[in-house]
PDB file of N, CA and C in Angstrom:
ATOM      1  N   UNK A   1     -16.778  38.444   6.765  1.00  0.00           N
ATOM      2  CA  UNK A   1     -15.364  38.489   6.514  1.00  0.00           C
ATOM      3  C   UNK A   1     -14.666  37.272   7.125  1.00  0.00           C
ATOM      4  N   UNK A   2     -14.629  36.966   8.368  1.00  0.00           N
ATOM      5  CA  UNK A   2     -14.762  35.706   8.820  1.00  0.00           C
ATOM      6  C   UNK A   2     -14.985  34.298   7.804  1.00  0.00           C
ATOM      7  N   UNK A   3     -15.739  34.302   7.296  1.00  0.00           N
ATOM      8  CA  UNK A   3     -16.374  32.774   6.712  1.00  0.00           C
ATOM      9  C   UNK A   3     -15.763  32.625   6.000  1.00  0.00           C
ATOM     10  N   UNK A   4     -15.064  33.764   5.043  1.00  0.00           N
ATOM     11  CA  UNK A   4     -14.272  33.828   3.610  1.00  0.00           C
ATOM     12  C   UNK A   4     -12.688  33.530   4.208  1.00  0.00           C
ATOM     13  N   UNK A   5     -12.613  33.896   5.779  1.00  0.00           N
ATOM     14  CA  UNK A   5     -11.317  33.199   5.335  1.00  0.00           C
ATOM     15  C   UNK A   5     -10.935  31.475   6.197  1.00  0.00           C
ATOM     16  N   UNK A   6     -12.374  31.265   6.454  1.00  0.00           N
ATOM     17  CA  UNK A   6     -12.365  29.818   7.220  1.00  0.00           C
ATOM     18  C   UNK A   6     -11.554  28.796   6.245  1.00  0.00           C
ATOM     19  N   UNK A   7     -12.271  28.863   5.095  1.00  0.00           N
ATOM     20  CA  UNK A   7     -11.227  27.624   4.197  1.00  0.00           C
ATOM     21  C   UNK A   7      -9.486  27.715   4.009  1.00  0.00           C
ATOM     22  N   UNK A   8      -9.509  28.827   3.997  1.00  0.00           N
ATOM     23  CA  UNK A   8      -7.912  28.887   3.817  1.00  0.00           C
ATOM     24  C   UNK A   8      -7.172  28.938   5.759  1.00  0.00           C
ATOM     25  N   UNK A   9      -7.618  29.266   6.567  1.00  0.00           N
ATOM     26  CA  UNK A   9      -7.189  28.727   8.168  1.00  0.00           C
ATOM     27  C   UNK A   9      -7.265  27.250   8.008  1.00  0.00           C
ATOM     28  N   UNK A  10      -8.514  26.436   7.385  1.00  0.00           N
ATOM     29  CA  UNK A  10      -8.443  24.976   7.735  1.00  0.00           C
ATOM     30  C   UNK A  10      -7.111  24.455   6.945  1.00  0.00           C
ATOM     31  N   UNK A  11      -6.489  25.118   5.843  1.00  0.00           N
ATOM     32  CA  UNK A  11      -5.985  24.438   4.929  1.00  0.00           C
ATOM     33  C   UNK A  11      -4.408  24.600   5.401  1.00  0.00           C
ATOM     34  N   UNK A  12      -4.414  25.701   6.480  1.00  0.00           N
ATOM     35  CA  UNK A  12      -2.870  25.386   6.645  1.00  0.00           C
ATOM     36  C   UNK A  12      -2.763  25.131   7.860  1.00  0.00           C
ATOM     37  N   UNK A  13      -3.997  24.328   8.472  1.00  0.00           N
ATOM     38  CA  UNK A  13      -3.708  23.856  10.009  1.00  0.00           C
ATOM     39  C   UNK A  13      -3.350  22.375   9.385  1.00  0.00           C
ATOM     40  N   UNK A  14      -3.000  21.931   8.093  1.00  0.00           N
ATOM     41  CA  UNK A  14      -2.030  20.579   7.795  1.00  0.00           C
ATOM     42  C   UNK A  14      -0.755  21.084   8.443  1.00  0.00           C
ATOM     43  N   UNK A  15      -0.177  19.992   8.940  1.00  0.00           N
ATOM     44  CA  UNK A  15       1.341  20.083  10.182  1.00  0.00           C
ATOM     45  C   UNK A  15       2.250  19.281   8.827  1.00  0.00           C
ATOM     46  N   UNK A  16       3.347  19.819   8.018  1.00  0.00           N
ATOM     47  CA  UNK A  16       4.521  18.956   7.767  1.00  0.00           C
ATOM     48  C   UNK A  16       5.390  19.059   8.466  1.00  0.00           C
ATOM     49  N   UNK A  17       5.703  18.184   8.241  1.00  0.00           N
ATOM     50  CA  UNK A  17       7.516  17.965   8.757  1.00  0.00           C
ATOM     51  C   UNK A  17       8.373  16.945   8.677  1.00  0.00           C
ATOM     52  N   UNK A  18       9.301  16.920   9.280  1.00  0.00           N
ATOM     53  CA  UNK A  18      10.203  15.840   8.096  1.00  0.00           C
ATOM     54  C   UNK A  18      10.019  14.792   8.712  1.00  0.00           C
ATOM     55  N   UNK A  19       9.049  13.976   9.644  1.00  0.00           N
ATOM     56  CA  UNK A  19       8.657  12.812   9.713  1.00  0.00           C
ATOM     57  C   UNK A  19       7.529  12.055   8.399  1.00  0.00           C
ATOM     58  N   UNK A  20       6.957  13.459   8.353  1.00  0.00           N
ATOM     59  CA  UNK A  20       5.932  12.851   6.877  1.00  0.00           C
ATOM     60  C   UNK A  20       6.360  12.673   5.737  1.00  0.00           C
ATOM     61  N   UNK A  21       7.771  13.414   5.506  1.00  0.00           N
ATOM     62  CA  UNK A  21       8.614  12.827   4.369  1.00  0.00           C
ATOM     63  C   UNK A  21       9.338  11.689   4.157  1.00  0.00           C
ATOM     64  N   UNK A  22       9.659  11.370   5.154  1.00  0.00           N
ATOM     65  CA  UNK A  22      10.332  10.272   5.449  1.00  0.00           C
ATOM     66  C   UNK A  22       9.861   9.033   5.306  1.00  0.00           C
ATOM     67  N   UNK A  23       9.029   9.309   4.949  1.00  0.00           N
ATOM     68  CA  UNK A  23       8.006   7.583   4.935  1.00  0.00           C
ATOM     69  C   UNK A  23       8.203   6.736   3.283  1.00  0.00           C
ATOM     70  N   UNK A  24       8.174   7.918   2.417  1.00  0.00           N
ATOM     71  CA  UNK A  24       8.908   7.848   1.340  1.00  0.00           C
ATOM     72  C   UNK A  24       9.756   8.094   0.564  1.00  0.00           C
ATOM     73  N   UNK A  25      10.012   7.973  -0.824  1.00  0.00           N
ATOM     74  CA  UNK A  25      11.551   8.683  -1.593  1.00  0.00           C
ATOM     75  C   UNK A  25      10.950   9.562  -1.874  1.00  0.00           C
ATOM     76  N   UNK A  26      12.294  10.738  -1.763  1.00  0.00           N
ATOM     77  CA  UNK A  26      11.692  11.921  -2.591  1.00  0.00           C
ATOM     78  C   UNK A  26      11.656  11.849  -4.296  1.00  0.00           C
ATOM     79  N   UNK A  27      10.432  12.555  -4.378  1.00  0.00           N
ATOM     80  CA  UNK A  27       9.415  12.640  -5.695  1.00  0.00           C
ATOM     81  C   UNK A  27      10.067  13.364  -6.674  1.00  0.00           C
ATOM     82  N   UNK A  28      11.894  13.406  -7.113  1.00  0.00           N
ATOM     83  CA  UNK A  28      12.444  14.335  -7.594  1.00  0.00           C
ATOM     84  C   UNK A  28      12.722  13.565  -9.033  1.00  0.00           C
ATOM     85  N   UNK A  29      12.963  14.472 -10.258  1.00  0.00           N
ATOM     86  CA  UNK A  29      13.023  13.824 -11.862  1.00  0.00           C
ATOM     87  C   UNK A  29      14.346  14.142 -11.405  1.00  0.00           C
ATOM     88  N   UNK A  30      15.421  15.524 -11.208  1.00  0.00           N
ATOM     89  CA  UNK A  30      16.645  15.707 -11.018  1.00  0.00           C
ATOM     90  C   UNK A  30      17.164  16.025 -10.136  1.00  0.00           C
ATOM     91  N   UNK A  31      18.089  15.338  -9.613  1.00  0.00           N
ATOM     92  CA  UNK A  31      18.721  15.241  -7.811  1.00  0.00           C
ATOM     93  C   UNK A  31      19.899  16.176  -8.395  1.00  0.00           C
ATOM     94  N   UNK A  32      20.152  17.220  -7.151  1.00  0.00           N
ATOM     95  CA  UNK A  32      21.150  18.142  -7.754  1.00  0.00           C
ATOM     96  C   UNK A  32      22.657  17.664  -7.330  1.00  0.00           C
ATOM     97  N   UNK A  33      22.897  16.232  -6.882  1.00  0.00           N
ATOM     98  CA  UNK A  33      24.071  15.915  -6.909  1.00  0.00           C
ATOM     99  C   UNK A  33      24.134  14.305  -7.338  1.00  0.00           C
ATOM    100  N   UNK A  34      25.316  13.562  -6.651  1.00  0.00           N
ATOM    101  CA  UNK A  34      25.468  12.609  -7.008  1.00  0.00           C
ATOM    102  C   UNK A  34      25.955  11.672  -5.867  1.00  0.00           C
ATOM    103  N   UNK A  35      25.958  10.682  -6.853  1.00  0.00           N
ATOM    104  CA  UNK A  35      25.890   9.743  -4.797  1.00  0.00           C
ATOM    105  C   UNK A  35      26.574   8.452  -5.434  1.00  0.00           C
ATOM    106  N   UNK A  36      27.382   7.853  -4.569  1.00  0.00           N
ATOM    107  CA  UNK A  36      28.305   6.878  -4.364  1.00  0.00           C
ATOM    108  C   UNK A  36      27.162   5.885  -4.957  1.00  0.00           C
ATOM    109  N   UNK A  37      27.789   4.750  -6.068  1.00  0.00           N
ATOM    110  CA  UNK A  37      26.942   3.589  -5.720  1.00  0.00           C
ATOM    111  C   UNK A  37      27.730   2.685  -6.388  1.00  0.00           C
ATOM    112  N   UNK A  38      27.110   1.288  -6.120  1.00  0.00           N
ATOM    113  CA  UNK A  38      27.838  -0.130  -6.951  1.00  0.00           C
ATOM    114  C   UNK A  38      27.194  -0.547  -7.458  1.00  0.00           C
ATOM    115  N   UNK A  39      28.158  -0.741  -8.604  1.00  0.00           N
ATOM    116  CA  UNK A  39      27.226  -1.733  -9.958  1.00  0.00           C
ATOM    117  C   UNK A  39      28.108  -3.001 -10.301  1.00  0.00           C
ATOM    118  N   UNK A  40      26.998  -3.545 -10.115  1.00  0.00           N
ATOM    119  CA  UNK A  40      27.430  -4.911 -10.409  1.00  0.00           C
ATOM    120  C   UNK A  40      26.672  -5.864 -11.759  1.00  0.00           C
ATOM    121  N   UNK A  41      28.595  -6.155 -11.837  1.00  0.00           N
ATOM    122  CA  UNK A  41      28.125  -6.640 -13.868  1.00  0.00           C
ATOM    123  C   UNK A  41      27.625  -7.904 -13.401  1.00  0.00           C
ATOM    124  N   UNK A  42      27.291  -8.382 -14.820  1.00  0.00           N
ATOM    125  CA  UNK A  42      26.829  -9.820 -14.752  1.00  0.00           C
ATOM    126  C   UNK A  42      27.913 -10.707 -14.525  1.00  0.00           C
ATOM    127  N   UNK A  43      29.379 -10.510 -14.791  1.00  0.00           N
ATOM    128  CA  UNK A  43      30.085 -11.500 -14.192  1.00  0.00           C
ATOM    129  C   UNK A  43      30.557 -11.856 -12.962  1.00  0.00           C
ATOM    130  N   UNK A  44      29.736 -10.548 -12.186  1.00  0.00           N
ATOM    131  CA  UNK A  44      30.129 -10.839 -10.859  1.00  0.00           C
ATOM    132  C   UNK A  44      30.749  -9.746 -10.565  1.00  0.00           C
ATOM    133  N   UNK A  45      31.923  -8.673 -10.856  1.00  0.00           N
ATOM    134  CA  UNK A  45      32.679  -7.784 -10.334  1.00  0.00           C
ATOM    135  C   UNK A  45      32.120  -6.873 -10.324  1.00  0.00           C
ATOM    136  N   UNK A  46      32.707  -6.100  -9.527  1.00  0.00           N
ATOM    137  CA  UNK A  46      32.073  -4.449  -9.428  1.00  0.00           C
ATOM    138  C   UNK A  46      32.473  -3.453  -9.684  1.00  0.00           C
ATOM    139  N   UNK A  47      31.604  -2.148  -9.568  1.00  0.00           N
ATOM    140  CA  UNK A  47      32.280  -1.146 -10.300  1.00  0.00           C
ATOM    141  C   UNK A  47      31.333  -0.069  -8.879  1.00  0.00           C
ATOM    142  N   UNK A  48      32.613   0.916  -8.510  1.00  0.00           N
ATOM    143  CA  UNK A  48      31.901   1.837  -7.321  1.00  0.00           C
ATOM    144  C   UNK A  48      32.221   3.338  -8.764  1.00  0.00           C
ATOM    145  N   UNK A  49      30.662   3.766  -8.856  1.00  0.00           N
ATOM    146  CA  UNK A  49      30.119   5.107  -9.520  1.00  0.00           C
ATOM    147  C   UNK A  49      29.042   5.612  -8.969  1.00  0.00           C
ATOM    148  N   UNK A  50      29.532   7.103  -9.455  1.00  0.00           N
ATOM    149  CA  UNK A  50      28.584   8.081  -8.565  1.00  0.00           C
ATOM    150  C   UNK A  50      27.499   7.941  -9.957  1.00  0.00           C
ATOM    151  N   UNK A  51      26.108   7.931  -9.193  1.00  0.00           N
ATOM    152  CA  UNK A  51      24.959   7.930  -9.970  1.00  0.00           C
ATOM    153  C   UNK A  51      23.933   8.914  -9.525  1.00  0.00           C
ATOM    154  N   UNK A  52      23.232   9.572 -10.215  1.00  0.00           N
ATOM    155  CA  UNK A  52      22.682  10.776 -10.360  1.00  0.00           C
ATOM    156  C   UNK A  52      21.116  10.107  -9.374  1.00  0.00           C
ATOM    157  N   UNK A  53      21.089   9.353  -8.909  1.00  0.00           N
ATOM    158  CA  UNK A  53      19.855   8.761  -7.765  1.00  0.00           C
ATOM    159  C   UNK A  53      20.249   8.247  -7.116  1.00  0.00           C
ATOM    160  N   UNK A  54      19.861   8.445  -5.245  1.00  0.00           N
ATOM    161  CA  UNK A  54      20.217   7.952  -4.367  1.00  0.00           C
ATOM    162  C   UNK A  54      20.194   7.060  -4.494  1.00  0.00           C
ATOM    163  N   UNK A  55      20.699   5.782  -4.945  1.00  0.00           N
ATOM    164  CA  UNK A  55      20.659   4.049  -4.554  1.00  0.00           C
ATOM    165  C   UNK A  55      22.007   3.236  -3.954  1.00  0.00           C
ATOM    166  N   UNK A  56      21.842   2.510  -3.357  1.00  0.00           N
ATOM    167  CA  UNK A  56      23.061   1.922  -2.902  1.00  0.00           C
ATOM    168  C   UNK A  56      23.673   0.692  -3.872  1.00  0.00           C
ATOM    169  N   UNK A  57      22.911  -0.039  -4.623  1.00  0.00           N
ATOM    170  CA  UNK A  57      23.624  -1.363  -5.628  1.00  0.00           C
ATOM    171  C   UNK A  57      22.672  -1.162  -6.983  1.00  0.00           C
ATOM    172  N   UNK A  58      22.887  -1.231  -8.436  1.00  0.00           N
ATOM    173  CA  UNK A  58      22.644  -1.354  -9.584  1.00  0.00           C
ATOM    174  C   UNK A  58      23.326  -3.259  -9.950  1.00  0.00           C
ATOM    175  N   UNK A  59      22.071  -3.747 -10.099  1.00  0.00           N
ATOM    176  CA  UNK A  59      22.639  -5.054 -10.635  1.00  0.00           C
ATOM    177  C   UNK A  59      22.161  -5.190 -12.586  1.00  0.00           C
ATOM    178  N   UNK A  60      23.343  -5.224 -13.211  1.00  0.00           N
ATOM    179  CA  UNK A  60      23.523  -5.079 -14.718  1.00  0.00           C
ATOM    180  C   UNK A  60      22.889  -6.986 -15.129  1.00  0.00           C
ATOM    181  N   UNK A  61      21.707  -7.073 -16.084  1.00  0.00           N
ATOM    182  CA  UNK A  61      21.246  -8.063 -16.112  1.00  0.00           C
ATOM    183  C   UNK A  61      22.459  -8.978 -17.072  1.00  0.00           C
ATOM    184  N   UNK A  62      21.563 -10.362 -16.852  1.00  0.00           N
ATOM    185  CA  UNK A  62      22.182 -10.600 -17.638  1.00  0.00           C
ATOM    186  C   UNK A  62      22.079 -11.412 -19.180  1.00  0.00           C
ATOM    187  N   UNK A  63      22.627 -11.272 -20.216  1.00  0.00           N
ATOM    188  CA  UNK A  63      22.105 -11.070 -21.444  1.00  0.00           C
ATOM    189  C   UNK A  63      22.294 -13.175 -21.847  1.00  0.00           C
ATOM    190  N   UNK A  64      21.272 -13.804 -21.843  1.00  0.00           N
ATOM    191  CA  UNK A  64      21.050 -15.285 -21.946  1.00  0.00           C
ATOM    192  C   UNK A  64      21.516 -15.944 -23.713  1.00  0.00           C
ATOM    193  N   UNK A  65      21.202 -14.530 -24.413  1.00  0.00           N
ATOM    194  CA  UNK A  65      21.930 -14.868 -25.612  1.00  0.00           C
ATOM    195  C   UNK A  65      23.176 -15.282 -25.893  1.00  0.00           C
ATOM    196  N   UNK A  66      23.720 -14.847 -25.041  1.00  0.00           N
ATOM    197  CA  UNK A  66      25.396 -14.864 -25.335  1.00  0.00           C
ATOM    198  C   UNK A  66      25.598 -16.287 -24.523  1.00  0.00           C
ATOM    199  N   UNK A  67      25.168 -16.821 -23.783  1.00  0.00           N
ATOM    200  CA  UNK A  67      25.835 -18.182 -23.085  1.00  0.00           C
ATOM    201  C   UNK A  67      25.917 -19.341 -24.037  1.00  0.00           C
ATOM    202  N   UNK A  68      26.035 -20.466 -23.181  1.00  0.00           N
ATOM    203  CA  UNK A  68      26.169 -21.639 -24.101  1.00  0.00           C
ATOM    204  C   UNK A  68      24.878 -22.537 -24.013  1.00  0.00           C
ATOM    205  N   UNK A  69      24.146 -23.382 -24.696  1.00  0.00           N
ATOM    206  CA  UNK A  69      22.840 -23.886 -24.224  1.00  0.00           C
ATOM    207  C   UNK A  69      23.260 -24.375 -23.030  1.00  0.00           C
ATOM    208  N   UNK A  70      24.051 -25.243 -22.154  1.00  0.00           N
ATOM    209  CA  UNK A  70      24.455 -25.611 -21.056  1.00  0.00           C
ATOM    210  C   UNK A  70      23.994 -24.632 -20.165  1.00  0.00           C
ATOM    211  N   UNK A  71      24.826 -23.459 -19.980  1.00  0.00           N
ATOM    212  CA  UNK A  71      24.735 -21.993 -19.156  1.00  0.00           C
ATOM    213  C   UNK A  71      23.051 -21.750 -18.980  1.00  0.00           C
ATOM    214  N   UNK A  72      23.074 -21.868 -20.308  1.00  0.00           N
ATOM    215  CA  UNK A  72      21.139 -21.096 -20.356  1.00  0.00           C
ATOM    216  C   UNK A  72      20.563 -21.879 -19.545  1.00  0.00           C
ATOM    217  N   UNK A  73      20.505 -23.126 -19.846  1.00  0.00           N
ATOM    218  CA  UNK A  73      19.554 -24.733 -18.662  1.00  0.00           C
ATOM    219  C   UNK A  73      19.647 -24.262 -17.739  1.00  0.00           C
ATOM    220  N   UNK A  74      21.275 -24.093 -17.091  1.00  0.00           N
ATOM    221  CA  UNK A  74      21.294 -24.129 -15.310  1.00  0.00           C
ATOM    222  C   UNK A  74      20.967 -23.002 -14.961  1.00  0.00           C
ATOM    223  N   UNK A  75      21.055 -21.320 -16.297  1.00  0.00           N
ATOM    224  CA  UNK A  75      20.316 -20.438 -14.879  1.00  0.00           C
ATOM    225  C   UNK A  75      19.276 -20.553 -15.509  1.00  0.00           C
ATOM    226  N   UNK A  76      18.767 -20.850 -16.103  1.00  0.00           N
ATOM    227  CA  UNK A  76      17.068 -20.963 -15.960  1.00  0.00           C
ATOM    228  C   UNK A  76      16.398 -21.607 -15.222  1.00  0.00           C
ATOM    229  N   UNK A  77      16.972 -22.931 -14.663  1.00  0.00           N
ATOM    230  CA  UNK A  77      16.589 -24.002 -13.787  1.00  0.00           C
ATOM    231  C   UNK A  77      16.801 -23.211 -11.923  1.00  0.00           C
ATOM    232  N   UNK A  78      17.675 -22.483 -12.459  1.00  0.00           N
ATOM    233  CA  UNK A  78      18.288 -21.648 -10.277  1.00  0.00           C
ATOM    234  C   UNK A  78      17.025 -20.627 -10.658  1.00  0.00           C
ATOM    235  N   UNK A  79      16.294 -20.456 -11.542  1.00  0.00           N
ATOM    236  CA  UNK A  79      15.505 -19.000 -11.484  1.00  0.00           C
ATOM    237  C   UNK A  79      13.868 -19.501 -10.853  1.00  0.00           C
ATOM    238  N   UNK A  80      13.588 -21.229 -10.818  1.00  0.00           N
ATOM    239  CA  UNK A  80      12.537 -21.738 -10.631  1.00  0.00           C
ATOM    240  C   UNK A  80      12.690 -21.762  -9.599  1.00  0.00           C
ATOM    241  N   UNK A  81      11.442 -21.608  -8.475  1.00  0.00           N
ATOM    242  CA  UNK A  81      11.342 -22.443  -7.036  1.00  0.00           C
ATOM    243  C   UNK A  81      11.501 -23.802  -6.557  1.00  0.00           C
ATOM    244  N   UNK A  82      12.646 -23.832  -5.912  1.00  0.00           N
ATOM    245  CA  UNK A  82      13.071 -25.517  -5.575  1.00  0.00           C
ATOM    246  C   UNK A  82      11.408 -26.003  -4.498  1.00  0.00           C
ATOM    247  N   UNK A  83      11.599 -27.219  -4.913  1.00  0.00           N
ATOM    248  CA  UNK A  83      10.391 -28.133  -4.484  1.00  0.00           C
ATOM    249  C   UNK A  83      10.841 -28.760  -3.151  1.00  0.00           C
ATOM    250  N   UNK A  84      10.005 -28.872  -1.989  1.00  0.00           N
ATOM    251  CA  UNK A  84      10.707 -29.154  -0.989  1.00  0.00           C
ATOM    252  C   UNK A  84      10.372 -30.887  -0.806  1.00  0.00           C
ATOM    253  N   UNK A  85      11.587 -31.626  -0.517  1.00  0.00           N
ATOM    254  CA  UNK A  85      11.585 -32.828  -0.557  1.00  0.00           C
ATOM    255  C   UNK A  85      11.113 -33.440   0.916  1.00  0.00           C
ATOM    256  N   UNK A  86       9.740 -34.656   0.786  1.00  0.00           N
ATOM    257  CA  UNK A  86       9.307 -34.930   1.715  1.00  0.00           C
ATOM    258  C   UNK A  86       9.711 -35.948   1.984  1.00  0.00           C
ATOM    259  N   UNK A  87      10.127 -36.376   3.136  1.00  0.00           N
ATOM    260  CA  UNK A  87      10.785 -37.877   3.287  1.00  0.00           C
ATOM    261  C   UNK A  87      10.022 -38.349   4.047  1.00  0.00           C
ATOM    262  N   UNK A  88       9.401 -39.620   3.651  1.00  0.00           N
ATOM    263  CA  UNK A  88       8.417 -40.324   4.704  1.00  0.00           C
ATOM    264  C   UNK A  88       8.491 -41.783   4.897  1.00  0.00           C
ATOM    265  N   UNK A  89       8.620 -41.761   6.424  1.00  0.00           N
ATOM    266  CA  UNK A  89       9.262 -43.166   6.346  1.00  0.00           C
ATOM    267  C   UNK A  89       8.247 -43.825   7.446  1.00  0.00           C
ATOM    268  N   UNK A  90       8.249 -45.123   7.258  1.00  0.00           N
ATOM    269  CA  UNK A  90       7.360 -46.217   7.476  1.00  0.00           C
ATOM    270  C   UNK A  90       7.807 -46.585   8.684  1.00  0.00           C
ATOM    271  N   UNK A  91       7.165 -46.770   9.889  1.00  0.00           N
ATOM    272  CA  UNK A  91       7.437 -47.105  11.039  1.00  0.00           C
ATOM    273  C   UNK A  91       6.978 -48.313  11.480  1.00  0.00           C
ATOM    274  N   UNK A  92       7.290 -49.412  11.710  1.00  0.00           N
ATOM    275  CA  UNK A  92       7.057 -50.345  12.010  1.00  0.00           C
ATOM    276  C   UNK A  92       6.720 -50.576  13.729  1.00  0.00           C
ATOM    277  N   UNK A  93       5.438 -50.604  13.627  1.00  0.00           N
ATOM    278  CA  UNK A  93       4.723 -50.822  14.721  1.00  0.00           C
ATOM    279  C   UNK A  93       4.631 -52.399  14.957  1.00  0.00           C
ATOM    280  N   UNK A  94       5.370 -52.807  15.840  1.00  0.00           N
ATOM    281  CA  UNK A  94       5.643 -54.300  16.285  1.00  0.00           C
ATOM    282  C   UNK A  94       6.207 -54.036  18.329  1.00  0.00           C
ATOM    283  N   UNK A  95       5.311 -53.417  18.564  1.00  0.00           N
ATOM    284  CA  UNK A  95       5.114 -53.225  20.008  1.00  0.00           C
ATOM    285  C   UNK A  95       3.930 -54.237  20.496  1.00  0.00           C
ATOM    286  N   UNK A  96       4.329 -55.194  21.771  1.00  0.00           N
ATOM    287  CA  UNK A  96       3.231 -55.521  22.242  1.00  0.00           C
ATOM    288  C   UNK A  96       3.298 -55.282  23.515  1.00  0.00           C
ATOM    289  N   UNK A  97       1.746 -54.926  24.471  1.00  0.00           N
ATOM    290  CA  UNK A  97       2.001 -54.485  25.008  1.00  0.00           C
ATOM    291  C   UNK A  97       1.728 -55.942  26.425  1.00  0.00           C
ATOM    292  N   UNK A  98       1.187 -56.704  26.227  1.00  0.00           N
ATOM    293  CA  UNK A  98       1.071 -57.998  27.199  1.00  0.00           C
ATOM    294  C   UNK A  98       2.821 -58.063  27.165  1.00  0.00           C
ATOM    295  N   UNK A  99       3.632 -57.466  26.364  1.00  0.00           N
ATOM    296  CA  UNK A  99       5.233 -58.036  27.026  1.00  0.00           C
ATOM    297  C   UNK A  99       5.649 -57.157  28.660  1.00  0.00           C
ATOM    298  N   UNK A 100       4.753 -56.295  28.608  1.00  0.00           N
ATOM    299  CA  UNK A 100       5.006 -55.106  29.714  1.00  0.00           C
ATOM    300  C   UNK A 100       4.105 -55.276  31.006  1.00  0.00           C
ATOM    301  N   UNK A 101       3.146 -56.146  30.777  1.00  0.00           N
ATOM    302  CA  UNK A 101       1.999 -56.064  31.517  1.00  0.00           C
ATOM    303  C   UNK A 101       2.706 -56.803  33.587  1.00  0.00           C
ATOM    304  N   UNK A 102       3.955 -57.863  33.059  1.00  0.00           N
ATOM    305  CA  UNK A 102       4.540 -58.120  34.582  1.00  0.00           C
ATOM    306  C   UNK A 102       5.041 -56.519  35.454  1.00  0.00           C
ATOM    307  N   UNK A 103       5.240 -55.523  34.910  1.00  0.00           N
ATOM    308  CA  UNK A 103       5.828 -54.658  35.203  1.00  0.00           C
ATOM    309  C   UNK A 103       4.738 -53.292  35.949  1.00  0.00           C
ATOM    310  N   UNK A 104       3.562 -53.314  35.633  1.00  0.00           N
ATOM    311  CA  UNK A 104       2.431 -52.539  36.039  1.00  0.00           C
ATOM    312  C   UNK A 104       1.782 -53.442  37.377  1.00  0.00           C
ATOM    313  N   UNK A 105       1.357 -52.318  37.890  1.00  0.00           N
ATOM    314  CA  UNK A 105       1.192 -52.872  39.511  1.00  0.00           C
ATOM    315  C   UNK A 105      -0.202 -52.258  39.875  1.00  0.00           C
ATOM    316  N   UNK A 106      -0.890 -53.440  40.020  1.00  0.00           N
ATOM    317  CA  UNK A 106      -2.584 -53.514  40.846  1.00  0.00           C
ATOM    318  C   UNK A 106      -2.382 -53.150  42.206  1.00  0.00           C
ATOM    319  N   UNK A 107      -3.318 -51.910  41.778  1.00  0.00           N
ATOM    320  CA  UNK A 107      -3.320 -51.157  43.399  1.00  0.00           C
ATOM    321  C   UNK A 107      -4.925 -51.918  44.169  1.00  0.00           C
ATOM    322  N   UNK A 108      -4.886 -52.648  44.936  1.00  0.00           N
ATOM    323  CA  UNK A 108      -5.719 -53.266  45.560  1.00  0.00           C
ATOM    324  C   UNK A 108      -5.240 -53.858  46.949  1.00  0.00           C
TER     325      UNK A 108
END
């Protein structure tokens, strides 16, 4: 009688609690309320709506059709990784050192 109920003792010596939830979002399809958030259009302004998932900012994309070919270049060009500029400059080594040599002192 014992042995039969060993598997089910091991199975609820698992400990939850709300540290083990916390590690991630909850796993829910429908949140039963609603929650403050900002959305932000593509022109920049915002809009504060309650949205049916905890999130704090919604950014509304933005649609590349509608610009001007100008518009399209420059954000396509801000969307690439800037290249970091190396500046290397030439040092002119024209040190001699027999100009220094009256100045060093023979310990004897």
């Amino acid at each position: 009688m014992l042995l039969k109920q060993l598997p089910l003792a091991v199975q609820q010596l698992r400990c939850i609690s709300s540290a083990t939830t916390a590690v991630t979002r909850l796993h829910r399809s429908v949140y039963c309320r609603l929650y403050p958030t900002v959305v932000v259009q593509p022109d920049g302004s915002t809009i504060n709506i309650r949205y049916h998932e905890p999130r704090k900012i919604i950014k509304l994309p933005l649609d590349l059709t509608t610009l001007s070919e100008a518009e399209r270049k420059s954000r396509l060009e801000a969307r690439k990784p800037r290249k970091k500029v190396r500046i290397m400059e030439e040092v002119d080594d024209n040190f001699n050192a027999k100009k220094y040599m009256k100045y060093i002192k023979n310990k004897k």
